[in-house]
N, C-alpha and C. Protein backbone atom coordinates (compact mmCIF):
# COMPACT_ATOMS: atom_id res chain seq x y z
N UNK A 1 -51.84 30.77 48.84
CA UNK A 1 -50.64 31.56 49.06
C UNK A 1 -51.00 32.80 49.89
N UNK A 2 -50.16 33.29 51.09
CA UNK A 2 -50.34 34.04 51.91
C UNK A 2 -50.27 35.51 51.22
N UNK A 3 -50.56 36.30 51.34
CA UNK A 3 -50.75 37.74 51.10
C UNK A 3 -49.26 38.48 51.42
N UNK A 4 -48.83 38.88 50.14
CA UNK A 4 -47.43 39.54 50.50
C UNK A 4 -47.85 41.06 51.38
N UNK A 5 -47.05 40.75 52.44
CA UNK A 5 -47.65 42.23 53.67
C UNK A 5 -46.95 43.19 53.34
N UNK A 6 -45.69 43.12 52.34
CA UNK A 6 -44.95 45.03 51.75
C UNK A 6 -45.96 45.33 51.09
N UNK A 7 -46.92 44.11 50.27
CA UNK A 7 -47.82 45.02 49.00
C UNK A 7 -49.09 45.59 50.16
N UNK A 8 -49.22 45.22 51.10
CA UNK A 8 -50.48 46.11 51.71
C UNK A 8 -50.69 47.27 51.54
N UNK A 9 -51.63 48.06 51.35
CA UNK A 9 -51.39 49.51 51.51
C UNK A 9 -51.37 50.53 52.67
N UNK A 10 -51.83 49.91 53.85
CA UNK A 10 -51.05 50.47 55.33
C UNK A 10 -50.29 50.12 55.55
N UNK A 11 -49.53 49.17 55.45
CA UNK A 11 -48.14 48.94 55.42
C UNK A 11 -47.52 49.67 54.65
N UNK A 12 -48.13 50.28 53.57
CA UNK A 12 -47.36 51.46 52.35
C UNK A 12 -47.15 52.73 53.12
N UNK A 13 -48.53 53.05 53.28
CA UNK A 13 -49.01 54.39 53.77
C UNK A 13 -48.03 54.53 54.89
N UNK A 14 -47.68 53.45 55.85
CA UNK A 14 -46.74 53.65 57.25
C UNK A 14 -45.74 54.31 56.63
N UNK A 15 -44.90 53.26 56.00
CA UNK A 15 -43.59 53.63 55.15
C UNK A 15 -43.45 54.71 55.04
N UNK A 16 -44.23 55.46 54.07
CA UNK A 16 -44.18 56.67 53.28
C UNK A 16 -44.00 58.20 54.52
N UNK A 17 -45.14 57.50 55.45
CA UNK A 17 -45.75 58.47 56.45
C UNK A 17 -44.34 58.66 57.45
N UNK A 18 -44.14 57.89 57.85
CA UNK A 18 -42.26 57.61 58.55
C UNK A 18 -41.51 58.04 57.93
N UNK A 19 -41.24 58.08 56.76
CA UNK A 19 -40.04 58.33 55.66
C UNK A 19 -40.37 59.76 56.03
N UNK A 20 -41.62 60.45 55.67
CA UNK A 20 -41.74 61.86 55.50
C UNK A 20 -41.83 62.41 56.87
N UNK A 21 -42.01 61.84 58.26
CA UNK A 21 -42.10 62.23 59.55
C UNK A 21 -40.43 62.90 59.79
N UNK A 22 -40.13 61.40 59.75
CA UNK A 22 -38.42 62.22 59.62
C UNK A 22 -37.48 63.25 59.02
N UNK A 23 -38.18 63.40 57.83
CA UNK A 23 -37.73 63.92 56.70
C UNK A 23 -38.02 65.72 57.72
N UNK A 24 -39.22 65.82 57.63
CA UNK A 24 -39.83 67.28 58.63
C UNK A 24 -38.96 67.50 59.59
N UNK A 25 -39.03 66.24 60.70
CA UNK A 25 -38.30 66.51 61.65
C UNK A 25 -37.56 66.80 61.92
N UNK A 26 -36.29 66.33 60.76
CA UNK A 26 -34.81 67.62 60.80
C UNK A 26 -35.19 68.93 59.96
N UNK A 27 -36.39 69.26 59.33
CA UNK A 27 -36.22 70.57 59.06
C UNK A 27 -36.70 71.28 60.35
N UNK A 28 -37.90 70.82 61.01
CA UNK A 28 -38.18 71.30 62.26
C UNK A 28 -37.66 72.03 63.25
N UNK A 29 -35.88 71.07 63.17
CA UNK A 29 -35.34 70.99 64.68
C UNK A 29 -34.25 72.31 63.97
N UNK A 30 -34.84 72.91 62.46
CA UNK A 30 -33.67 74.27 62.23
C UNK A 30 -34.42 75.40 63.03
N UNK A 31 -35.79 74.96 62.92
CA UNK A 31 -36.76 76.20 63.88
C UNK A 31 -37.15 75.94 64.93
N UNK A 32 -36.59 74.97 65.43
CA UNK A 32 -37.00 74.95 66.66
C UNK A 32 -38.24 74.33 67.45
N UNK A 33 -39.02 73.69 66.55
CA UNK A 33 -40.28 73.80 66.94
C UNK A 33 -40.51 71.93 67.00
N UNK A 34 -41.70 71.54 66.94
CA UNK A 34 -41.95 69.80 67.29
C UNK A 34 -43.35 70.22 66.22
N UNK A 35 -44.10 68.95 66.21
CA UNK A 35 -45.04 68.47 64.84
C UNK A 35 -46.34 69.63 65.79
N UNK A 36 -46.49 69.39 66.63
CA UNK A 36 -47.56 69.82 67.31
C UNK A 36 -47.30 71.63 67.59
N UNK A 37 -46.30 72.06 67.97
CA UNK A 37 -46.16 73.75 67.40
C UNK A 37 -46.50 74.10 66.21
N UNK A 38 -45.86 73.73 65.12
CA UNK A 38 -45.85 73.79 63.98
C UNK A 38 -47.70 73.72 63.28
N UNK A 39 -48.03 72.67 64.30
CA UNK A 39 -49.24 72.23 63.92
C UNK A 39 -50.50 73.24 64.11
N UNK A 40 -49.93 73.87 65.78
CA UNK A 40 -50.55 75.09 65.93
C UNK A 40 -50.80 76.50 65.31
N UNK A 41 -48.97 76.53 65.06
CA UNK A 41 -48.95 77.72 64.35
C UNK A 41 -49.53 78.13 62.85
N UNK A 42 -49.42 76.76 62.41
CA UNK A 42 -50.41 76.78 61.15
C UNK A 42 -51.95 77.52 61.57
N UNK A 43 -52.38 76.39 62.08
CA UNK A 43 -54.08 76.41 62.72
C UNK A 43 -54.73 78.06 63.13
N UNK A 44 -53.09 78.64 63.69
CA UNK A 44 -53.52 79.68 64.10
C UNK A 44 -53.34 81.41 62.87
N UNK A 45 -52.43 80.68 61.89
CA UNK A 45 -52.51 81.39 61.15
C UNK A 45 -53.06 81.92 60.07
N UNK A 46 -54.23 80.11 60.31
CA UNK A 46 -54.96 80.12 58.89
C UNK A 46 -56.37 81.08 59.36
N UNK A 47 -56.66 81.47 60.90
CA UNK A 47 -57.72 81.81 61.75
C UNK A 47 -57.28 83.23 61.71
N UNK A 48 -55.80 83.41 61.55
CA UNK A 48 -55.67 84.65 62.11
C UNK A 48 -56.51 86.25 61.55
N UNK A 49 -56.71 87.29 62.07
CA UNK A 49 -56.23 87.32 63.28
C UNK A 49 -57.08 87.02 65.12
N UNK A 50 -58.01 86.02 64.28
CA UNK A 50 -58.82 85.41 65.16
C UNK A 50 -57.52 84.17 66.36
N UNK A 51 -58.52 84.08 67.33
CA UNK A 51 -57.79 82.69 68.00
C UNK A 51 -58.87 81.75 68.20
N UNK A 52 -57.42 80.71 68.66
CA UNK A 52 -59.07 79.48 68.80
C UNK A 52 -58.26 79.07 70.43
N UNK A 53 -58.76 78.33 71.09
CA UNK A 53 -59.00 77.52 72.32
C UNK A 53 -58.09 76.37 72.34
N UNK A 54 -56.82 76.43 73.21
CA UNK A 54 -55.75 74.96 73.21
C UNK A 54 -56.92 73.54 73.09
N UNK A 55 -57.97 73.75 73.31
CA UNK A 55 -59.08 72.40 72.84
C UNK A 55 -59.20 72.07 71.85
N UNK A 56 -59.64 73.13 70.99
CA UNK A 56 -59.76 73.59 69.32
C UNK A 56 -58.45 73.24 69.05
N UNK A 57 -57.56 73.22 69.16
CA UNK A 57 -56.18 73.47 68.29
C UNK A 57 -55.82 71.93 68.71
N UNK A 58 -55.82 71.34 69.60
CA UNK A 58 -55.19 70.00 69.86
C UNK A 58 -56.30 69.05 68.63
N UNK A 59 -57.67 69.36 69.02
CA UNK A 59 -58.64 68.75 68.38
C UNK A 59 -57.88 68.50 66.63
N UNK A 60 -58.04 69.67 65.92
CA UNK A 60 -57.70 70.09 64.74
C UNK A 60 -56.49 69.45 64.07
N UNK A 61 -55.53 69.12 65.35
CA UNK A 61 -54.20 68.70 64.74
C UNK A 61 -53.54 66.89 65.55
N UNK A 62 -54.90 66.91 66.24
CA UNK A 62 -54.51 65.50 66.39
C UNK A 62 -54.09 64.83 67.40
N UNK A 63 -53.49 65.77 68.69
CA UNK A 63 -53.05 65.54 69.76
C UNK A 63 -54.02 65.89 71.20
N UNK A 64 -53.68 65.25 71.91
CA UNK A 64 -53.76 65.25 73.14
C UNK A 64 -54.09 66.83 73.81
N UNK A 65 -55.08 67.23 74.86
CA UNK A 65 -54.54 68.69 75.42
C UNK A 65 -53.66 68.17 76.31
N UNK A 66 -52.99 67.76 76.77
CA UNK A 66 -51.89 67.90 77.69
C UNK A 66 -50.45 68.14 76.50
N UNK A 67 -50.05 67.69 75.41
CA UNK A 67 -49.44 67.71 74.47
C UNK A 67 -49.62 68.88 73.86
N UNK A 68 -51.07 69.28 73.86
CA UNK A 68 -51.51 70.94 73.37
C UNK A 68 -50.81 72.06 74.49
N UNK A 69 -51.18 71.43 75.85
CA UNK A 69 -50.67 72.60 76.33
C UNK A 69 -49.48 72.71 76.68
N UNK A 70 -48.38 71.68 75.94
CA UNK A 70 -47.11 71.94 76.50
C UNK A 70 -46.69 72.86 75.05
N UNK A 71 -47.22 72.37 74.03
CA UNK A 71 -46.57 72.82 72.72
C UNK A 71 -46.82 74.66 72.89
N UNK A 72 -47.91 74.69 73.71
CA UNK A 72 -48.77 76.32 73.56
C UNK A 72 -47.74 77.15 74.09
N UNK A 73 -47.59 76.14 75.68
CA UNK A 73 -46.40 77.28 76.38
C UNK A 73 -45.09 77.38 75.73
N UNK A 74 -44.22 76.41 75.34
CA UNK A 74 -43.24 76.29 74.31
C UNK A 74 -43.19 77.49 73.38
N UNK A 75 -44.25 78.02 72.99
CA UNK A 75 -44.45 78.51 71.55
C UNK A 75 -44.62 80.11 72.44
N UNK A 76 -45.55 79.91 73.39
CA UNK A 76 -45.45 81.06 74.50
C UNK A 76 -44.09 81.96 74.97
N UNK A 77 -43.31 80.93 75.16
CA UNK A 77 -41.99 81.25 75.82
C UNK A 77 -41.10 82.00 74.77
N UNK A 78 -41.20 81.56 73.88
CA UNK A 78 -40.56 82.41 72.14
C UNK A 78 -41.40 83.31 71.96
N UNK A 79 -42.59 84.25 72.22
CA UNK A 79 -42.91 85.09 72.29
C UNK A 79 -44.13 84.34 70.60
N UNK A 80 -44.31 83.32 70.14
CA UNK A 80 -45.07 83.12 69.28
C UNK A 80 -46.17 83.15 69.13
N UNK A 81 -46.79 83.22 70.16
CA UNK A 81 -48.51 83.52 70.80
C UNK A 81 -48.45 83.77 71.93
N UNK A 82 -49.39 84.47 71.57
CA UNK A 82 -50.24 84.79 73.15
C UNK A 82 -51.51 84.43 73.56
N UNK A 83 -51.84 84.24 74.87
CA UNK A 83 -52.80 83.75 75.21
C UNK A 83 -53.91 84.88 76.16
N UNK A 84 -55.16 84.80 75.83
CA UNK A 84 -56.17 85.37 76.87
C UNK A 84 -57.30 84.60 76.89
N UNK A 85 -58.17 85.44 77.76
CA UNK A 85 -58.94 85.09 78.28
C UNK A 85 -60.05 85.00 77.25
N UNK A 86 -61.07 83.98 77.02
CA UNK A 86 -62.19 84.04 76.17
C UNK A 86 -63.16 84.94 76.61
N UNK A 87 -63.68 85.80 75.83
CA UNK A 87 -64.50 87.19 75.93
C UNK A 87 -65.85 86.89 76.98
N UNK A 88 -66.33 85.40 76.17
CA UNK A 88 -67.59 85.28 77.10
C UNK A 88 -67.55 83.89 78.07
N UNK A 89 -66.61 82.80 78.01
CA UNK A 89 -65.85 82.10 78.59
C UNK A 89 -64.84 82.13 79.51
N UNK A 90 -65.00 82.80 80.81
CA UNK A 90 -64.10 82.60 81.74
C UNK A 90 -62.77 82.11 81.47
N UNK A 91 -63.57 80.87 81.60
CA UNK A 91 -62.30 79.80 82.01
C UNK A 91 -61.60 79.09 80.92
N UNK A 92 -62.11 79.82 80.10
CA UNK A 92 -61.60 79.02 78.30
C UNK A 92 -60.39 80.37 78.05
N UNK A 93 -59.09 79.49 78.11
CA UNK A 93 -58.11 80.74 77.24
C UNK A 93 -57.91 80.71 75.90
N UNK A 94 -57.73 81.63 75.21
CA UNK A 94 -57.54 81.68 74.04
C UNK A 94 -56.20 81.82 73.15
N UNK A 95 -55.84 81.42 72.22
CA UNK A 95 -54.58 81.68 71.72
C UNK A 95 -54.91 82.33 70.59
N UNK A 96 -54.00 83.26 69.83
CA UNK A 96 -53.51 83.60 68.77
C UNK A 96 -52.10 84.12 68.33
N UNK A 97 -51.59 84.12 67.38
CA UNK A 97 -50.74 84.36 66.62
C UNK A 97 -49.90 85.08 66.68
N UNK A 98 -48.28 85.67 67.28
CA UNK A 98 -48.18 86.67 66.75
C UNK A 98 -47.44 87.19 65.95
N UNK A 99 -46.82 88.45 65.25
CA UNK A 99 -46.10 88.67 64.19
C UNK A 99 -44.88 87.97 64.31
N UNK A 100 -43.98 87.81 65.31
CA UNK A 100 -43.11 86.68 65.14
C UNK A 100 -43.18 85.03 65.17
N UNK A 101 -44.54 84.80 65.62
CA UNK A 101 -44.83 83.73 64.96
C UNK A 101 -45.30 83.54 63.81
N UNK A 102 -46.03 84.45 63.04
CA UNK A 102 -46.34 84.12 61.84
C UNK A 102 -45.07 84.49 61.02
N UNK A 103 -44.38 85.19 60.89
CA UNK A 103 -42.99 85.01 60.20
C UNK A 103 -42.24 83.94 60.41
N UNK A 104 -41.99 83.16 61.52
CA UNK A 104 -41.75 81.77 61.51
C UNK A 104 -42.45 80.91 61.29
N UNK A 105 -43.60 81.26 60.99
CA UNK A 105 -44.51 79.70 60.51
C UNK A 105 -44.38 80.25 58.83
N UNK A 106 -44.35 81.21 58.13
CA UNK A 106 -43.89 81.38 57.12
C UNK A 106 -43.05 80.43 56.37
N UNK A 107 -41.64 80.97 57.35
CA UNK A 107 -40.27 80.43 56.98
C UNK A 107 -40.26 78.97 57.27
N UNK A 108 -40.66 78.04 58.11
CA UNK A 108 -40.44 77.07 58.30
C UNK A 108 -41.86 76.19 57.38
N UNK A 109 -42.72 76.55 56.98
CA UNK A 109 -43.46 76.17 56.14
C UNK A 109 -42.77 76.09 55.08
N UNK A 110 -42.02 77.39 54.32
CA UNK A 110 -41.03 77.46 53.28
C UNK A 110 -40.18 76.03 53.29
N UNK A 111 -39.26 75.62 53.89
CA UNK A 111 -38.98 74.59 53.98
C UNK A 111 -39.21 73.49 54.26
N UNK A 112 -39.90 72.94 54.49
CA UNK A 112 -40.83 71.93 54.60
C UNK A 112 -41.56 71.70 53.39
N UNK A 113 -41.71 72.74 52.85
CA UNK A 113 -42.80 72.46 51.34
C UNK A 113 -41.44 71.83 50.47
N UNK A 114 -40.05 72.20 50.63
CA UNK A 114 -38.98 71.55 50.35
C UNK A 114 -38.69 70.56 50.41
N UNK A 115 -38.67 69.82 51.00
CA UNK A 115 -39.00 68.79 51.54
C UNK A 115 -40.25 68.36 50.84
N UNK A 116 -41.57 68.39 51.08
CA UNK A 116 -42.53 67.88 50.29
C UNK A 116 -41.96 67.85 48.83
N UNK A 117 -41.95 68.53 48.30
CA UNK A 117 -41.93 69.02 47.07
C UNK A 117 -40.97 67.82 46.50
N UNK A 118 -39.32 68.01 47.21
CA UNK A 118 -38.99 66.32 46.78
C UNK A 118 -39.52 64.91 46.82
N UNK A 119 -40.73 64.85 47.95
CA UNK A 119 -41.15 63.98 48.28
C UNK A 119 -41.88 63.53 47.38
N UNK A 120 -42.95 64.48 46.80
CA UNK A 120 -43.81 63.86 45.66
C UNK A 120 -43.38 64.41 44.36
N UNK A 121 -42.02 64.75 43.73
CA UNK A 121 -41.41 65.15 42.40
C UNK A 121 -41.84 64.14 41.24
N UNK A 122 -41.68 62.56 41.77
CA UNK A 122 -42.08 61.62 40.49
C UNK A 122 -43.43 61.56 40.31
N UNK A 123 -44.44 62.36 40.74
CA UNK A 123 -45.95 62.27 40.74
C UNK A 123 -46.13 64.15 40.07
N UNK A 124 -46.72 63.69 38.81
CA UNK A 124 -47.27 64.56 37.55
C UNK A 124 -48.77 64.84 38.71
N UNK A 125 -48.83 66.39 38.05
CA UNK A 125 -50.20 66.79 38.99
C UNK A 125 -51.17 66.56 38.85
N UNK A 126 -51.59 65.65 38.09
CA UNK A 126 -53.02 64.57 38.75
C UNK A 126 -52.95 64.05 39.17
N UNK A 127 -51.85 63.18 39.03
CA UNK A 127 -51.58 61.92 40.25
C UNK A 127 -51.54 62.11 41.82
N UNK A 128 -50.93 64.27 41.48
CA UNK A 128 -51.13 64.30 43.10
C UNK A 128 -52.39 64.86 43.70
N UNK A 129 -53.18 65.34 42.39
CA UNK A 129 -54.89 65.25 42.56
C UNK A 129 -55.71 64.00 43.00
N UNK A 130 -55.00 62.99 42.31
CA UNK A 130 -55.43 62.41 43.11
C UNK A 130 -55.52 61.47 43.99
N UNK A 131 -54.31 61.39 44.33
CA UNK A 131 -53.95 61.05 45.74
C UNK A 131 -54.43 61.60 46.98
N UNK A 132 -54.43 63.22 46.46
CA UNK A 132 -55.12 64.24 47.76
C UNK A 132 -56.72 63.85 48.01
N UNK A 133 -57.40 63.45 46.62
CA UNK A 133 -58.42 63.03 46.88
C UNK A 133 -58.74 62.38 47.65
N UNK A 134 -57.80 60.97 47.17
CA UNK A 134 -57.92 59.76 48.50
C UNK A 134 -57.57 59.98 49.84
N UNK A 135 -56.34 60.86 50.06
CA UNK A 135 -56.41 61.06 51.41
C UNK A 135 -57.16 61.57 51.99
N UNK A 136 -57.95 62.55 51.37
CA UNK A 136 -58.87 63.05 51.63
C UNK A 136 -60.14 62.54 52.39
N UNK A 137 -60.63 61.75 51.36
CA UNK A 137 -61.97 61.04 51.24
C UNK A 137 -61.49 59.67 52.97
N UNK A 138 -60.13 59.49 52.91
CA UNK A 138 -60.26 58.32 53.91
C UNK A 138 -59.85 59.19 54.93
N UNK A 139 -59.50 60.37 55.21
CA UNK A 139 -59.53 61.43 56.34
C UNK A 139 -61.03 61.47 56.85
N UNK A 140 -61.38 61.77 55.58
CA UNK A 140 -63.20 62.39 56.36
C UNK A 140 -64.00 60.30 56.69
N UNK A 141 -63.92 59.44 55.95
CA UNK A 141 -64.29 57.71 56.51
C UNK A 141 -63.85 57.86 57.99
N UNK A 142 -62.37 58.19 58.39
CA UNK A 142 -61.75 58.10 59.58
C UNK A 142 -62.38 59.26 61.03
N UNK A 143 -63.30 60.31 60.36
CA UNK A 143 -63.47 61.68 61.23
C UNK A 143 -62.51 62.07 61.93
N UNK A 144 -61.27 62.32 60.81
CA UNK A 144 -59.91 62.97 60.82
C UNK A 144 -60.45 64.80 60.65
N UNK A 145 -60.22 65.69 61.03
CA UNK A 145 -60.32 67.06 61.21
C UNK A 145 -59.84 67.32 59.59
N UNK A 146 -60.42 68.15 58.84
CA UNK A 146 -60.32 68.97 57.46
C UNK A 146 -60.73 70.14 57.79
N UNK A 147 -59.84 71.46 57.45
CA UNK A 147 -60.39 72.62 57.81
C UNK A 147 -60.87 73.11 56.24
N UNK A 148 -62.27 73.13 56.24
CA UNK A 148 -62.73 74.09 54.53
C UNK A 148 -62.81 75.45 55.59
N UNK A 149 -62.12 76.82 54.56
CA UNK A 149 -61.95 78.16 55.30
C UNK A 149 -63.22 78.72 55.16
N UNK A 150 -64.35 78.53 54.12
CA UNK A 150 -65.88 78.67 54.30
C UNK A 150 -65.94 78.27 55.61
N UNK A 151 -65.92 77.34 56.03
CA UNK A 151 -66.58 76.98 57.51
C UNK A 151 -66.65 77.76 58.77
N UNK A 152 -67.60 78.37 59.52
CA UNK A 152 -67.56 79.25 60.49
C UNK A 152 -67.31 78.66 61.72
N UNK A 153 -66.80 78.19 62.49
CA UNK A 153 -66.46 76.97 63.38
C UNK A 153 -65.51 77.98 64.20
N UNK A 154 -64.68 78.67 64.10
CA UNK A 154 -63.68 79.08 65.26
C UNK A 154 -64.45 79.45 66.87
N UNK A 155 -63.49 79.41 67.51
CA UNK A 155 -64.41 79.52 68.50
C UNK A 155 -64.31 81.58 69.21
């Protein structure tokens, strides 16, 4: 007997991952922003008030630099970062954070955890211990980006 393909668990994981893509995406589109801003503005807030390099930041969150550097200027144009020049790197620009972007990555984090928060309500907090585990553990199998804030890595 053939293998029922709903019980797979990437076939699960898709599901879930889609269900919750969308779910973001209309909170997103109240701030304005796409997965990859959002993605930045995190990255850059967890560094702040350091910056890191549209290389660093695409790296970290998964995308493309051409996708990095459209989201950068996007986020540019709203006055959400700014960009310079790397101190000992020429040609490397740098981004960071600024107070009106981190008040919107605040607020739109706020909602979104709304969203989460319904998402995993029928899961008691071990279950979502350990689930995080597993995603975890098959993030780092995959050499998916995990930021530990011990780590000295910014650029």
């Amino acid at each position: 007997m053939a293998e029922n393909f709903e019980e797979r668990l990437p076939y699960l994981m898709r599901r879930v991952s889609s269900a919750l893509t969308q779910r973001v995406d209309r909170t997103l589109r109240e701030f304005s922003l796409t997965h990859a801003q959002l993605g930045a503005l995190a990255q850059l807030g967890l560094v702040a008030p350091e910056s890191l390099s549209g290389a660093t930041l695409g790296q970290r969150i998964g995308v493309t630099a051409q996708s990095m550097s459209t989201a950068i200027a996007g986020l540019r144009e709203r006055g959400l970062v700014d960009r310079e020049p790397h101190p000992t790197h020429g040609r490397i620009l740098q981004v960071r954070i600024t107070p009106e972007g981190a008040e919107l990555l605040a607020r739109a984090q706020a909602a979104i955890k709304k969203v989460e928060d319904r998402t995993l309500a029928f899961l008691d907090d071990e279950q979502q211990r350990q689930l995080q585990r597993v995603l975890r553990s098959m993030m780092q199998a995959m050499d998916l980006y995990l930021y530990f804030p011990d780590a000295d890595d910014n650029d």
